[in-house]
N, C-alpha and C. Protein backbone atom coordinates (compact mmCIF):
# COMPACT_ATOMS: atom_id res chain seq x y z
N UNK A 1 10.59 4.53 5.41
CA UNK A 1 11.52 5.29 4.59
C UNK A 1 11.98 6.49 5.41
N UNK A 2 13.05 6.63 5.71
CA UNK A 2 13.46 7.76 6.70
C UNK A 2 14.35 8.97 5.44
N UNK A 3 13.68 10.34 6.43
CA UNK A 3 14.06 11.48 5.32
C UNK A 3 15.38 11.50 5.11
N UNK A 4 15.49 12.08 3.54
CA UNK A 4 17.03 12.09 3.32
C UNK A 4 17.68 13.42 3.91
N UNK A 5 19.42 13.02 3.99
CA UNK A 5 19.97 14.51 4.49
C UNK A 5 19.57 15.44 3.45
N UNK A 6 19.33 16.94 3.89
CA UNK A 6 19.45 17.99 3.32
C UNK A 6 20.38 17.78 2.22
N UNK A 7 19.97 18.20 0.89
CA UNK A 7 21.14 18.38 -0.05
C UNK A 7 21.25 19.52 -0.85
N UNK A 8 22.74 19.78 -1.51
CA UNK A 8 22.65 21.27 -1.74
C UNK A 8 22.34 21.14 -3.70
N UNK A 9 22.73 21.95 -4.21
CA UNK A 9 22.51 21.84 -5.74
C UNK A 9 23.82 20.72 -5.73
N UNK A 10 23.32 20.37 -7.11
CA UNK A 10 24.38 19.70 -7.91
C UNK A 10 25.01 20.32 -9.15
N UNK A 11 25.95 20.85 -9.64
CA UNK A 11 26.03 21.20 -11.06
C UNK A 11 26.99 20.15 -11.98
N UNK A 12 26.09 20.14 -13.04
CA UNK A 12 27.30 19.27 -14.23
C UNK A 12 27.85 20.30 -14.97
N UNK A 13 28.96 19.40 -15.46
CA UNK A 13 29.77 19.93 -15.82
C UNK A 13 29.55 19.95 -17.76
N UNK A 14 29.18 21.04 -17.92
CA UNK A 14 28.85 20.91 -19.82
C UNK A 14 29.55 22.16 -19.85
N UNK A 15 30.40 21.96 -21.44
CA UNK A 15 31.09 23.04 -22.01
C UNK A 15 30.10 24.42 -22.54
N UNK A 16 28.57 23.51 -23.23
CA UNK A 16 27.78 24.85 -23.90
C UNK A 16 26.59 23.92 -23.66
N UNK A 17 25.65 24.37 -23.71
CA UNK A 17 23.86 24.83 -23.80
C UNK A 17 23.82 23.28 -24.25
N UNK A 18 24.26 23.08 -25.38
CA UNK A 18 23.89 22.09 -26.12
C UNK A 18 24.59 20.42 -25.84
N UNK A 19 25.52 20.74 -25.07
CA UNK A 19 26.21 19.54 -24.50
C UNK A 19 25.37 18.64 -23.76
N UNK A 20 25.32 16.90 -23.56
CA UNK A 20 24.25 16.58 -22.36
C UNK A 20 25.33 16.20 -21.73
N UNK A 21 24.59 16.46 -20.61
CA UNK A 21 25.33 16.12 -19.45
C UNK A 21 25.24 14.31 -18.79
N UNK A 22 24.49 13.94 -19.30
CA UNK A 22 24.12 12.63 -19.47
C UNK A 22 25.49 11.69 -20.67
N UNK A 23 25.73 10.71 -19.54
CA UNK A 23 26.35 9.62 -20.46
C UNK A 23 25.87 8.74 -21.76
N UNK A 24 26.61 8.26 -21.90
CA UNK A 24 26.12 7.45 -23.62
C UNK A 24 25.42 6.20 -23.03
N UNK A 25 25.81 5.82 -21.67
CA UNK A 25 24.88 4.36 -21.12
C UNK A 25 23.73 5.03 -20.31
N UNK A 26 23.77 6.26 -19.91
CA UNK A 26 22.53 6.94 -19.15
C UNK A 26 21.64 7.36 -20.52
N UNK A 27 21.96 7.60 -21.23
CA UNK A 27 20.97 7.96 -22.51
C UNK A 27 20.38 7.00 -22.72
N UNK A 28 21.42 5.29 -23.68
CA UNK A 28 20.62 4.41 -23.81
C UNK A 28 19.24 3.86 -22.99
N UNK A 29 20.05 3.94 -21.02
CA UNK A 29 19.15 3.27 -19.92
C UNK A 29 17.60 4.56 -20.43
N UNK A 30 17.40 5.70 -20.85
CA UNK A 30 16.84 6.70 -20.69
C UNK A 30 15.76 6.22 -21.71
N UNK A 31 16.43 5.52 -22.97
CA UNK A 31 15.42 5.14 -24.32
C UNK A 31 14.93 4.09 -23.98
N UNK A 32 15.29 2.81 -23.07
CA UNK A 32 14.75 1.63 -22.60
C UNK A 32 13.82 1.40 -21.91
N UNK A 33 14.28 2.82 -20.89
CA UNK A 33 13.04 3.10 -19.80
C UNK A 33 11.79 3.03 -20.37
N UNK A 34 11.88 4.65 -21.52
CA UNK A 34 10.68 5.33 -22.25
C UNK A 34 9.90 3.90 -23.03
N UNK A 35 11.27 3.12 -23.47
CA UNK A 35 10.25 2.15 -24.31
C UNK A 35 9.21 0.99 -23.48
N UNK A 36 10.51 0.81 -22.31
CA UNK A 36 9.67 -0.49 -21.64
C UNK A 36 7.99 -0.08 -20.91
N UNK A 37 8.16 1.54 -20.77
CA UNK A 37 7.03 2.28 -19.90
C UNK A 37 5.78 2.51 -20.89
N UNK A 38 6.09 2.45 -22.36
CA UNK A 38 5.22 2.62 -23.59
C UNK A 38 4.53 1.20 -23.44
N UNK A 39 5.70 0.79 -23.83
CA UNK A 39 5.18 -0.82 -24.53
C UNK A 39 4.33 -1.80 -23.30
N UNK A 40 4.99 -1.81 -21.96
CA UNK A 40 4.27 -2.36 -21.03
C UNK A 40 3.49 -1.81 -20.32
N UNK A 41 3.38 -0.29 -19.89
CA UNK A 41 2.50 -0.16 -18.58
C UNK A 41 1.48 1.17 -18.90
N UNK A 42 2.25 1.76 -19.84
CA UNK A 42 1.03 3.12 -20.43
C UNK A 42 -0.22 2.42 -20.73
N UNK A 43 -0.73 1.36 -20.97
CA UNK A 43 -1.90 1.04 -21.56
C UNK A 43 -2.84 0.10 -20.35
N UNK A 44 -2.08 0.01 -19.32
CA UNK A 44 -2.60 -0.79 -18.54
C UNK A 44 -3.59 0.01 -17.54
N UNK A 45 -4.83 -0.65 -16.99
CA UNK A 45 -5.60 -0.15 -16.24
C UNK A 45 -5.10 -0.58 -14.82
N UNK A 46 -6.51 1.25 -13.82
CA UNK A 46 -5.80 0.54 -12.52
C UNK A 46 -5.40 -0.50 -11.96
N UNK A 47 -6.06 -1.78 -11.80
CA UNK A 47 -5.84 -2.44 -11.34
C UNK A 47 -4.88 -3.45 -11.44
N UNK A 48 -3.93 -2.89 -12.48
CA UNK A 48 -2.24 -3.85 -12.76
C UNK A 48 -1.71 -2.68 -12.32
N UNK A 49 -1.54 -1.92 -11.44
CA UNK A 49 -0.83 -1.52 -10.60
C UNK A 49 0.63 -2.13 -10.03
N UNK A 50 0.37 -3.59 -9.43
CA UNK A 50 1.18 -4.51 -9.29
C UNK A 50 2.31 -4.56 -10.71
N UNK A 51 2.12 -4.77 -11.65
CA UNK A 51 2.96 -4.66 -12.70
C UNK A 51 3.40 -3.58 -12.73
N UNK A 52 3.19 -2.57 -12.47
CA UNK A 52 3.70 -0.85 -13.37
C UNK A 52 4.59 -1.00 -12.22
N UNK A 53 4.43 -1.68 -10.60
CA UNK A 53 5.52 -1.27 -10.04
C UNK A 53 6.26 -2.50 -10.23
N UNK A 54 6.17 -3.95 -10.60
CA UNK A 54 7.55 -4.75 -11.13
C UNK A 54 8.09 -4.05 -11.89
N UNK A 55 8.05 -3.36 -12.92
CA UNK A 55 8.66 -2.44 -14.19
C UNK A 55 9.25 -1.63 -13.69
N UNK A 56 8.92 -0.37 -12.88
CA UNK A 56 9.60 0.14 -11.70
C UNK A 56 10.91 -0.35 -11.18
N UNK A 57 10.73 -1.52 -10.43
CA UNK A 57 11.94 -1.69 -9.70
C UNK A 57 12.60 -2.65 -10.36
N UNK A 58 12.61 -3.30 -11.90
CA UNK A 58 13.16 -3.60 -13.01
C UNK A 58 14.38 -2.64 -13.60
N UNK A 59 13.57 -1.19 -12.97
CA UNK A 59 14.16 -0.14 -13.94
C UNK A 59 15.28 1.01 -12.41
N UNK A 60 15.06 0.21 -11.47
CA UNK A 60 15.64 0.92 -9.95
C UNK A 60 15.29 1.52 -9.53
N UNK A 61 13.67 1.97 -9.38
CA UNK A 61 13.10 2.72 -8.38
C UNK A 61 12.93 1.43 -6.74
N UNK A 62 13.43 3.20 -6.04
CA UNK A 62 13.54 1.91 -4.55
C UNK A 62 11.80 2.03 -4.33
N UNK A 63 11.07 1.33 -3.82
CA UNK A 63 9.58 0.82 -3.21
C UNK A 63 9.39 0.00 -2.26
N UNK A 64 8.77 0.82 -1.24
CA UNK A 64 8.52 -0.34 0.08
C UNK A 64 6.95 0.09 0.05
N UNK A 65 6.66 -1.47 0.24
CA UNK A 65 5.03 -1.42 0.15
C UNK A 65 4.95 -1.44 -0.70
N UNK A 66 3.35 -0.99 -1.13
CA UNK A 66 2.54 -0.73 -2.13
C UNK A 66 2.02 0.52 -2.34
N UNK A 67 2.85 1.64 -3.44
CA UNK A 67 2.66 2.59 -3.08
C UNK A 67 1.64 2.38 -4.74
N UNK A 68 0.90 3.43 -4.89
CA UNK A 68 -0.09 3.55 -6.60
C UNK A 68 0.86 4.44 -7.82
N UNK A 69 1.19 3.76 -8.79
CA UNK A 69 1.76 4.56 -9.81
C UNK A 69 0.77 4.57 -10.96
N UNK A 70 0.18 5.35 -11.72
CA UNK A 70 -0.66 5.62 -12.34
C UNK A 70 -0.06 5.07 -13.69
N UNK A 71 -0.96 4.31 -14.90
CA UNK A 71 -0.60 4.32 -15.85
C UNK A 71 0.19 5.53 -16.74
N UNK A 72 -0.79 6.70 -16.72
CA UNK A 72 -0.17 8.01 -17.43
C UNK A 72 0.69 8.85 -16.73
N UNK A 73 1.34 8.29 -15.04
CA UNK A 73 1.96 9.30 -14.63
C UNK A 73 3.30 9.40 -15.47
N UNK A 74 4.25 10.44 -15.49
CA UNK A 74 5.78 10.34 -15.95
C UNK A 74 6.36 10.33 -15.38
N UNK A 75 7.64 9.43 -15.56
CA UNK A 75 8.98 9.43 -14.66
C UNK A 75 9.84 9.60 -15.81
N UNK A 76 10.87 10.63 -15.51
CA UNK A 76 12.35 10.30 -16.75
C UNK A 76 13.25 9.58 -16.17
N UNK A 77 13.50 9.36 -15.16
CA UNK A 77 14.58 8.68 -14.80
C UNK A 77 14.15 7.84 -13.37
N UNK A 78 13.55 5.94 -13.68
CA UNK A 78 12.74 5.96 -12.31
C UNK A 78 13.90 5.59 -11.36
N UNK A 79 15.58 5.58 -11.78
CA UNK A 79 16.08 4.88 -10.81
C UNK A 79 16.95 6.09 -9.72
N UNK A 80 16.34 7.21 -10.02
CA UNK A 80 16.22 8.75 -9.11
C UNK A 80 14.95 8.56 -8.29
N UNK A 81 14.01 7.87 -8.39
CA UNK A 81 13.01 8.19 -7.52
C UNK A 81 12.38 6.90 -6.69
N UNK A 82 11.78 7.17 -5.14
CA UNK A 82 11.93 6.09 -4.05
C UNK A 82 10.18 6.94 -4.01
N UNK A 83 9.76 5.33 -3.66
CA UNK A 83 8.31 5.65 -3.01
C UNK A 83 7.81 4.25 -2.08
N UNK A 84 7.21 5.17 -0.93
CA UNK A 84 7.10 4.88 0.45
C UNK A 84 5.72 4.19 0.21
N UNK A 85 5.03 3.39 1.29
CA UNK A 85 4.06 2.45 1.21
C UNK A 85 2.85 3.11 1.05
N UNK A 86 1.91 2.90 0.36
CA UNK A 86 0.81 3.56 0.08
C UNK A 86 1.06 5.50 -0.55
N UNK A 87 2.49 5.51 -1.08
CA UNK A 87 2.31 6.85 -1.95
C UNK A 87 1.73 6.54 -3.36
N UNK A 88 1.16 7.72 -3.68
CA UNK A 88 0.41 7.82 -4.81
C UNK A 88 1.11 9.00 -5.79
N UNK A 89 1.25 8.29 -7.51
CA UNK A 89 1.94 9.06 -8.18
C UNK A 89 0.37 9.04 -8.91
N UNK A 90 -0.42 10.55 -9.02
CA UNK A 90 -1.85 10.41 -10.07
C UNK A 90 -1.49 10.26 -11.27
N UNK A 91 -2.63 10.55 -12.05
CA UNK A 91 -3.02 10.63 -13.49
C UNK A 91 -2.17 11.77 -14.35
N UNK A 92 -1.01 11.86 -14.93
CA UNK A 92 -0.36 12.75 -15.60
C UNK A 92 0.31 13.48 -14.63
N UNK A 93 0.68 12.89 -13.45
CA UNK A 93 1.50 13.50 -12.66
C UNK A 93 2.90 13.47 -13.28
N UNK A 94 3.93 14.27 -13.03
CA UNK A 94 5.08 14.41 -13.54
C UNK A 94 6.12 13.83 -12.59
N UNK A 95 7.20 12.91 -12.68
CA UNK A 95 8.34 13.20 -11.61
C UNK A 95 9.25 13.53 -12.14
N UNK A 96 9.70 14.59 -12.55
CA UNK A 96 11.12 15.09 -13.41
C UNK A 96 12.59 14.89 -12.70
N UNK A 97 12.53 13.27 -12.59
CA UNK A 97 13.67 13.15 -11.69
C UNK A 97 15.27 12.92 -12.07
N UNK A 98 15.54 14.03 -12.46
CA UNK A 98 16.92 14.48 -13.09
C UNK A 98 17.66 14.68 -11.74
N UNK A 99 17.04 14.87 -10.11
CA UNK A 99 17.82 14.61 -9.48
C UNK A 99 16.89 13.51 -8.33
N UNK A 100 17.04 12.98 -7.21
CA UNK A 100 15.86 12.56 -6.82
C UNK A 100 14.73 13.07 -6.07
N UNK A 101 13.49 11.75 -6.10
CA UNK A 101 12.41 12.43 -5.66
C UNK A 101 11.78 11.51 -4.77
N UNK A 102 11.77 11.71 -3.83
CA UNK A 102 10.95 10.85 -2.40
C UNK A 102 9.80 10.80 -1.82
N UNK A 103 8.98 10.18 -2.32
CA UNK A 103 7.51 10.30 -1.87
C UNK A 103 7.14 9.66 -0.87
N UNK A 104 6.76 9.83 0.33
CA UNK A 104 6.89 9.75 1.49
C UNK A 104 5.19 8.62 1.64
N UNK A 105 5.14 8.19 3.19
CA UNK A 105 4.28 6.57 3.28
C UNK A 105 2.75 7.66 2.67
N UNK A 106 1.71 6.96 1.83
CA UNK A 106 0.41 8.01 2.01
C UNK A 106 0.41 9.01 1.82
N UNK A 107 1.44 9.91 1.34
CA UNK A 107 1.86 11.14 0.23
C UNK A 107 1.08 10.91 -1.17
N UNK A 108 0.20 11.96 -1.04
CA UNK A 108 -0.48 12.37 -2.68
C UNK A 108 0.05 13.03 -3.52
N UNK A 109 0.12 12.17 -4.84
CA UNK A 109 0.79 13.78 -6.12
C UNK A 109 -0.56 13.50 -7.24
N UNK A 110 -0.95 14.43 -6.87
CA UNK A 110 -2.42 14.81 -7.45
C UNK A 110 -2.03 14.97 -8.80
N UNK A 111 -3.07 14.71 -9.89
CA UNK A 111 -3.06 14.37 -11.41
C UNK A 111 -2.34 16.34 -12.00
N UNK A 112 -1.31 15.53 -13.06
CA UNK A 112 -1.01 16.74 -13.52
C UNK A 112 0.42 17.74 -12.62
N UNK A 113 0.23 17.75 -11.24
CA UNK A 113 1.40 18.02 -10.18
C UNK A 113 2.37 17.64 -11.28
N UNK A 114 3.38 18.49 -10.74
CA UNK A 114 4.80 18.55 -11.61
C UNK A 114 5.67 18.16 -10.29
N UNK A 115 6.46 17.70 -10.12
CA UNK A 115 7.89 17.83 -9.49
C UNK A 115 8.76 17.21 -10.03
N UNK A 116 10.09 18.68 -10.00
CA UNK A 116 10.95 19.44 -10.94
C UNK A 116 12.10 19.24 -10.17
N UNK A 117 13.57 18.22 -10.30
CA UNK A 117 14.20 18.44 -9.93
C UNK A 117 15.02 18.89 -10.97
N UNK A 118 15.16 19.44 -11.82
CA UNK A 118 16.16 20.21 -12.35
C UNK A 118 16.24 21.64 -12.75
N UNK A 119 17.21 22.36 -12.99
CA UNK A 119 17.36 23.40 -13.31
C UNK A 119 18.69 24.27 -13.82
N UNK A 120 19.33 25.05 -14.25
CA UNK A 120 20.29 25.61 -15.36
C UNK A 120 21.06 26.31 -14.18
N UNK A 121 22.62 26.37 -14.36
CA UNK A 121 23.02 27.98 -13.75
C UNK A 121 23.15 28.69 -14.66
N UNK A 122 21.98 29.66 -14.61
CA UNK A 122 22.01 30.96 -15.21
C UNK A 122 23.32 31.86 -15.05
N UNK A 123 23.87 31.78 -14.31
CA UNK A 123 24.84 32.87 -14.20
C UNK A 123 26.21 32.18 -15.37
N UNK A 124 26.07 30.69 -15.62
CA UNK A 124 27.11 30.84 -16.62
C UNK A 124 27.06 30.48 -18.11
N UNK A 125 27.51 31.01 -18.97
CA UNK A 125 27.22 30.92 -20.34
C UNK A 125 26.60 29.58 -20.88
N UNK A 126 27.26 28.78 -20.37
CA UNK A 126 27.29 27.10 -20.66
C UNK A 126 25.57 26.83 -20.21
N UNK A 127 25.05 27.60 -18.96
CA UNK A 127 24.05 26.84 -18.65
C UNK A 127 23.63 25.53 -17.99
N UNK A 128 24.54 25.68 -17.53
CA UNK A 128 24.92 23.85 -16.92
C UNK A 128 23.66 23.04 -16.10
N UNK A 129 23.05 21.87 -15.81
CA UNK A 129 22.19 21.19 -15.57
C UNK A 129 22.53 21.51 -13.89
N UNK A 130 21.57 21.89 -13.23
CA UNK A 130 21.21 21.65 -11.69
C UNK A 130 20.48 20.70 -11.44
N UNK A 131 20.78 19.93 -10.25
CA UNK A 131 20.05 19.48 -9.96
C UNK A 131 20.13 19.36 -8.31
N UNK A 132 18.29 19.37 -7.94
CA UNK A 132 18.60 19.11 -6.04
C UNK A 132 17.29 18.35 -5.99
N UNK A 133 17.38 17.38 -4.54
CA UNK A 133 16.40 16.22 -4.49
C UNK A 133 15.02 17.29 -4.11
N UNK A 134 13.82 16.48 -4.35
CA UNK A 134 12.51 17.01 -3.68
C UNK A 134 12.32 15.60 -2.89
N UNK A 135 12.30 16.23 -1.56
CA UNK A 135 11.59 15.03 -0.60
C UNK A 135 9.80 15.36 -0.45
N UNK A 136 8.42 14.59 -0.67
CA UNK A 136 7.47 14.91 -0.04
C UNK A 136 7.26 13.98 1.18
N UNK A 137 6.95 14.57 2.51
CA UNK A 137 6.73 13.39 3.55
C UNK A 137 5.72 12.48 3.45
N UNK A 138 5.61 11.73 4.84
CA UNK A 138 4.39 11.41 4.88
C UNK A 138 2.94 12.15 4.84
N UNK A 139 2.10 11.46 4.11
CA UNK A 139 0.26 11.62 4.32
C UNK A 139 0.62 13.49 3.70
N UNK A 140 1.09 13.88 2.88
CA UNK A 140 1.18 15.28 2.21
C UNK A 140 0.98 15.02 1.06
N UNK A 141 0.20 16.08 0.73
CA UNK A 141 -0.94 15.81 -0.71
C UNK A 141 -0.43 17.27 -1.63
N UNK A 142 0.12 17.05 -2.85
CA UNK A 142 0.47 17.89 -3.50
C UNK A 142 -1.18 18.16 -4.48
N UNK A 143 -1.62 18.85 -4.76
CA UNK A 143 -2.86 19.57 -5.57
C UNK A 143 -2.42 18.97 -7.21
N UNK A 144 -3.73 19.21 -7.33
CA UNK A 144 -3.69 19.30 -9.38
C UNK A 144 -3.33 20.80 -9.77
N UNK A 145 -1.75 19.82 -10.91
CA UNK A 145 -1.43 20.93 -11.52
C UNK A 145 -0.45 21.71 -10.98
N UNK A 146 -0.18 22.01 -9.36
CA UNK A 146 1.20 21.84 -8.34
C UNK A 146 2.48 22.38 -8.93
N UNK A 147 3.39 23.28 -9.36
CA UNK A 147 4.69 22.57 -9.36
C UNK A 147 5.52 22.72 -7.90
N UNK A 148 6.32 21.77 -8.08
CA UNK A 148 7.32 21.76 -6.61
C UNK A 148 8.91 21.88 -7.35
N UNK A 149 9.42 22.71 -7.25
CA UNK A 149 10.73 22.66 -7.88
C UNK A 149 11.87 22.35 -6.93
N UNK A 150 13.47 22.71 -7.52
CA UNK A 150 14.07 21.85 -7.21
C UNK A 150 14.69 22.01 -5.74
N UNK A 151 15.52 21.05 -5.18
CA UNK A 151 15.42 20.94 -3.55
C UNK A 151 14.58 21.74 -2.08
N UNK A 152 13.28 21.69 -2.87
CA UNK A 152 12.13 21.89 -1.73
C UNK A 152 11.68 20.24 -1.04
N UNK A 153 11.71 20.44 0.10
CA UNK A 153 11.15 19.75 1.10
C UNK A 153 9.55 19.82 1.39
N UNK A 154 8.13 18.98 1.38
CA UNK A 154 7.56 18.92 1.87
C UNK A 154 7.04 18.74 2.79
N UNK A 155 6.85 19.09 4.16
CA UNK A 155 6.19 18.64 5.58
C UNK A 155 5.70 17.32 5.66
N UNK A 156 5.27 16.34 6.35
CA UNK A 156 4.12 15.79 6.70
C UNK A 156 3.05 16.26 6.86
N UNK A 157 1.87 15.60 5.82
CA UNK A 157 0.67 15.77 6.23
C UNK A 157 0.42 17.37 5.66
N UNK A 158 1.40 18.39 5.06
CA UNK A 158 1.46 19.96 4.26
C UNK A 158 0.43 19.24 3.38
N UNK A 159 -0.20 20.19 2.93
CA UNK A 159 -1.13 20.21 1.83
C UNK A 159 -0.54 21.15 0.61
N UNK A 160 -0.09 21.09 -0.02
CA UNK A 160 -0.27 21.60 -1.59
C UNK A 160 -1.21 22.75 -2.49
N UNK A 161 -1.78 23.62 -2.42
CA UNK A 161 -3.00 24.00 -3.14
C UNK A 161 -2.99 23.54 -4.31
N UNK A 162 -3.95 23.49 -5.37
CA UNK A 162 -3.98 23.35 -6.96
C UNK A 162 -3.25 24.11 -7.78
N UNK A 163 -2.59 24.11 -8.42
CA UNK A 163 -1.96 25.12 -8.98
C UNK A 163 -0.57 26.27 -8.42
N UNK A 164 -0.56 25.81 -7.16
CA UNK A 164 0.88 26.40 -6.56
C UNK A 164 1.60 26.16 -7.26
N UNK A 165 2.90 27.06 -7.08
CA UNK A 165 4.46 26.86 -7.15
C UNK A 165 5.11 27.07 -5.81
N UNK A 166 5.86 26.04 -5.79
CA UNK A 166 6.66 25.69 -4.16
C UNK A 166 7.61 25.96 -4.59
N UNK A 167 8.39 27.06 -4.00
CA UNK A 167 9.88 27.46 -4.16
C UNK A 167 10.51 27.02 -2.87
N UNK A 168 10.20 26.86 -1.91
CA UNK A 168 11.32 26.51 -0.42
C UNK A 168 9.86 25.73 0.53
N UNK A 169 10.74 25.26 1.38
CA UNK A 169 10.48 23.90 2.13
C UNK A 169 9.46 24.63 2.55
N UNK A 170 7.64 23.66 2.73
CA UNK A 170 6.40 23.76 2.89
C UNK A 170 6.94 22.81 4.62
N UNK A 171 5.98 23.73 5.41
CA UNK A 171 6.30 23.27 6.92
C UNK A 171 5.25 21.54 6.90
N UNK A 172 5.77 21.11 7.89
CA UNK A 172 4.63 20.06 8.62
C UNK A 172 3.25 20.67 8.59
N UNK A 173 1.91 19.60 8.73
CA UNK A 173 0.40 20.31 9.04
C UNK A 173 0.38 21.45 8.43
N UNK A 174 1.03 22.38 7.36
CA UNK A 174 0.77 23.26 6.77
C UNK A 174 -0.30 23.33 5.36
N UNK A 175 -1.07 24.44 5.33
CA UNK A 175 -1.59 23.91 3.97
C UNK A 175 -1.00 25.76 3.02
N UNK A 176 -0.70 25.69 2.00
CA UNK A 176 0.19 26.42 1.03
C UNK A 176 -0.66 26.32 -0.35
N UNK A 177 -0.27 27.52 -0.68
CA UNK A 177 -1.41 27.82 -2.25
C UNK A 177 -0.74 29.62 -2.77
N UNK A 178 -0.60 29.83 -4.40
CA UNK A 178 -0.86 30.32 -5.11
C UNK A 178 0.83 30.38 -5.33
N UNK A 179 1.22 31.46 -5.87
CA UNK A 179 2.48 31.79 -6.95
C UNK A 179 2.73 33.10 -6.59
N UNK A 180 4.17 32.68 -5.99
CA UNK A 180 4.70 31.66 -5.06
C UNK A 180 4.11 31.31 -3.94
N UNK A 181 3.78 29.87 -3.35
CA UNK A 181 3.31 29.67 -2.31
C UNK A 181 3.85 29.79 -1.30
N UNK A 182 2.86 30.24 -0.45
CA UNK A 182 2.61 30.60 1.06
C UNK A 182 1.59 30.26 1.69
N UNK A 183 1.95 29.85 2.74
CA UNK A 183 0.96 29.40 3.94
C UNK A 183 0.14 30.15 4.14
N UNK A 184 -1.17 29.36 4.23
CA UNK A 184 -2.82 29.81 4.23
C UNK A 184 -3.24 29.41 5.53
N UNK A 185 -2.74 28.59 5.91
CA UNK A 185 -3.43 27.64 7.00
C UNK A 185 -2.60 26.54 7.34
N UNK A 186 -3.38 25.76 8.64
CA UNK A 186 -3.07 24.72 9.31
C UNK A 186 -4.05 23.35 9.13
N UNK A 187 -3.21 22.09 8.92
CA UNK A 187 -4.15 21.35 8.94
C UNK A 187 -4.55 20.95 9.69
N UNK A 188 -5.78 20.49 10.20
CA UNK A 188 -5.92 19.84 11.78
C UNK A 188 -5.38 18.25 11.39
N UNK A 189 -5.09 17.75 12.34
CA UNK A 189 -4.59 16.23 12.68
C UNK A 189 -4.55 16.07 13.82
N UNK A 190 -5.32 14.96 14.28
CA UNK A 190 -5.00 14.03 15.08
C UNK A 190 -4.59 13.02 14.96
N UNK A 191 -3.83 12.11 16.32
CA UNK A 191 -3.32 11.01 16.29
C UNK A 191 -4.04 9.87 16.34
């Protein structure tokens, strides 16, 4: 899976607060998702894994390999989000993929981790929907509980602390922790 270009915000276009910015066939695809993800794969244990990701790419998430999607993780929208061979979505992990989200080969999103691609422009009355992609690379492990908001970049192999908030791109071999996160350290790696 090769990283995507840099991207900048997105804004929709809504008259007020209360407008969606979402179409009448993106809503329906939105209730089909929720139902097909209830009815077929919320109840299933690890090891139908294999199924939660046919349902997946039923529903247009891109997948190469075999990456782990957790019964209880969330996706709102899986045909915003791509996962690389052996990534792992945990236990109540979130992907709030209102814009997309790239989980890179052996990338961890630890139980509970949030990543947030959306967000409002405050500066205009309307409030309009933002949105910018979150890429995590390879072998980078987001913590329990995590949030990563919207168009931050993760390193390869960056570590996450528990409970961070990631506001801007976490370097390579970096490890990052608290609110707002900042670099604590280096990870060691070898080849």
């Amino acid at each position: 899976m090769s990283d995507p270009a840099p991207a900048e915000k997105t804004t929709y276009d809504q008259v007020s607060p209360y407008a969606s910015p979402w179409s009448a066939r993106e809503r329906v695809g939105f209730l089909l998702w929720a139902g097909a993800w209830t009815l077929f794969c919320r109840w299933t244990p690890k090891p139908l894994n294999p199924w939660r990701l046919f349902v997946l790419r039923c529903f247009g998430t891109k997948i190469e390999g075999t990456p782990f999607v957790h019964s209880r993780a969330r996706i709102q929208i899986p045909w915003k989000l791509r996962l690389a061979h052996r990534a792992c979505l945990g236990d109540r992990a979130n992907a709030y993929t209102l814009g997309e989200i790239f989980i890179g080969a052996g990338a961890t999103i630890a139980q509970e981790a949030y990543l947030c691609t959306g967000t409002h422009d405050f500066a205009s009355p309307a409030l309009p929907l933002q949105t910018a992609p979150i890429f995590v690379g390879a072998d980078a492990f987001v913590g329990v509980r995590a949030v990563v908001l919207p168009g931050v970049s993760i390193g390869a192999r960056a570590v996450v602390g528990a409970g961070a908030v990631v506001t801007k791109a976490v370097p390579e071999n970096s490890i990052v922790a608290g609110n707002p996160a900042r670099v604590i350290g280096t990870r060691p790696f070898s080849s």
